[in-house]
Protein backbone atom coordinates (compact mmCIF):
# COMPACT_ATOMS: atom_id res chain seq x y z
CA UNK A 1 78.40 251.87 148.19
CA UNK A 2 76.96 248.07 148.69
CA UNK A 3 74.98 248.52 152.29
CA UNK A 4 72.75 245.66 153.80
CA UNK A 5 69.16 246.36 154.81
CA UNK A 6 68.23 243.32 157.74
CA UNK A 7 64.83 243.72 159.84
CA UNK A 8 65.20 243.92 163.23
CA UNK A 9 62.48 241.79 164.69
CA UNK A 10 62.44 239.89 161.36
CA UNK A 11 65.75 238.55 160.15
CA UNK A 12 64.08 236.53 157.44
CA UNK A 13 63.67 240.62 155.97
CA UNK A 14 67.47 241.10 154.22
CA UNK A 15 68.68 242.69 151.19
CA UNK A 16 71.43 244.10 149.73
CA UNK A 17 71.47 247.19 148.30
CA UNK A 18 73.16 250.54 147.05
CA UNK A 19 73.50 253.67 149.12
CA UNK A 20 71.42 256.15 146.96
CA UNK A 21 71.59 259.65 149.47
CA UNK A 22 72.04 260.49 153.18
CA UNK A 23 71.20 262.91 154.92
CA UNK A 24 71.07 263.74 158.94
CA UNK A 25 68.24 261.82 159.77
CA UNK A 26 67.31 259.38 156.63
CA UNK A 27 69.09 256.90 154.15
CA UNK A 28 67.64 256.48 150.77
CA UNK A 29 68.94 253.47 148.69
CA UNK A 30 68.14 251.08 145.54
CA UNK A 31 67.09 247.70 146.37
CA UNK A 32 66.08 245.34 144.14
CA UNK A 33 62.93 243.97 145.55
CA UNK A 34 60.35 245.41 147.58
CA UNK A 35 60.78 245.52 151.43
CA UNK A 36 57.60 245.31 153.36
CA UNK A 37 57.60 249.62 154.91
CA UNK A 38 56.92 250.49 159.12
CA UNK A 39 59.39 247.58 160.13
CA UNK A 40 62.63 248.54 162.10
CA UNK A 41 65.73 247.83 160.42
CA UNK A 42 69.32 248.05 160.59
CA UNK A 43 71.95 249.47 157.95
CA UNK A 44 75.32 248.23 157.50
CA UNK A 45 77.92 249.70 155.05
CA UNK A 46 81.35 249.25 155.77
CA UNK A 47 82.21 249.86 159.68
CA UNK A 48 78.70 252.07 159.73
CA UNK A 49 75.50 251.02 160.36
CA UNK A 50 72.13 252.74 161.50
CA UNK A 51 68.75 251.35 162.42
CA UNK A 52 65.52 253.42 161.50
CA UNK A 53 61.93 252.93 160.47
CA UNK A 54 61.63 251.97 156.81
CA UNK A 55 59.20 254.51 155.96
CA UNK A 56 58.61 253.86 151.96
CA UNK A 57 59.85 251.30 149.42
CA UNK A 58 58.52 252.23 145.63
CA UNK A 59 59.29 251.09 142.12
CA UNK A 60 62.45 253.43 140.83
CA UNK A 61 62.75 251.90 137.19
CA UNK A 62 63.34 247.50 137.53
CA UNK A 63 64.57 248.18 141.13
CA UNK A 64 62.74 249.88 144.24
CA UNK A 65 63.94 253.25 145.84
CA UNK A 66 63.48 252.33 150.14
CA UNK A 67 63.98 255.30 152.42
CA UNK A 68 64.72 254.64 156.22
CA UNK A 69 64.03 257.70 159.19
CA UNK A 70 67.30 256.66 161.01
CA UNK A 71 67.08 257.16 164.55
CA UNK A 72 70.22 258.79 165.31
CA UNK A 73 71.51 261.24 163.40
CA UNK A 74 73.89 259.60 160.76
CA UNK A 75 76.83 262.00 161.79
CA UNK A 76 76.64 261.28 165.23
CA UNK A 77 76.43 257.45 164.32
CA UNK A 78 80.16 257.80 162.44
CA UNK A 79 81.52 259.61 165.29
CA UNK A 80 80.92 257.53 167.56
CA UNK A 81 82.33 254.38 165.92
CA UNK A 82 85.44 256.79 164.90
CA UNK A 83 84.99 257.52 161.85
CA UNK A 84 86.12 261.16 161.42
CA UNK A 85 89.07 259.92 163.30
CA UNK A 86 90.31 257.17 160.54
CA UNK A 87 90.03 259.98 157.74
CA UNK A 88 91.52 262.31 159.73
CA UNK A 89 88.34 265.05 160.07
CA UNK A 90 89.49 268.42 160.73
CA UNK A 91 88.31 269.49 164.31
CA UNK A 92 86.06 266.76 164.93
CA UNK A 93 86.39 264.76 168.24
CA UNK A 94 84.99 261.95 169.63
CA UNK A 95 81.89 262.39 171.97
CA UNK A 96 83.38 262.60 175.91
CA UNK A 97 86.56 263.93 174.86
């Protein structure tokens, strides 16, 4: 999945890139160009997005391998832009309900 990787206090810092692994409280993804690591970014893929801490960008073959400590967990991030809801999650409801 395409995601976009723009820093927070430094819009000039943007990339596009491909979703590589998630997990509760990181991102991995192939980019290909180095991104400049401790800056805050944000994510965006699809309706999702995250923002986090780049904490590493290295060389992974011609492209670079960036991970990101997100600061809220990535599930609660979906649920609360509905996310579970549009697929139809089993169980799952929205926080407050």
């Amino acid at each position: 999945m395409i995601a976009t990787i723009t820093g927070i206090d430094d819009p000039d810092v943007s990339m596009k890139g491909r979703l590589q692994n998630l997990s509760a409280h990181g991102i991995s993804l192939i980019v290909p160009g180095e991104l400049p690591t401790g800056i805050a970014v944000r994510v965006q893929w699809g309706t999702s997005g995250v923002r986090g801490t780049l904490v590493y960008c290295r060389p992974f073959g011609d492209e670079y391998q960036a991970g990101l400590e997100v600061e809220d967990p990535i599930y609660e991030a979906t649920l609360a832009r509905g996310e579970d809801k549009k697929t139809g999650g089993p169980g799952l409801k929205m926080p407050g309900e």
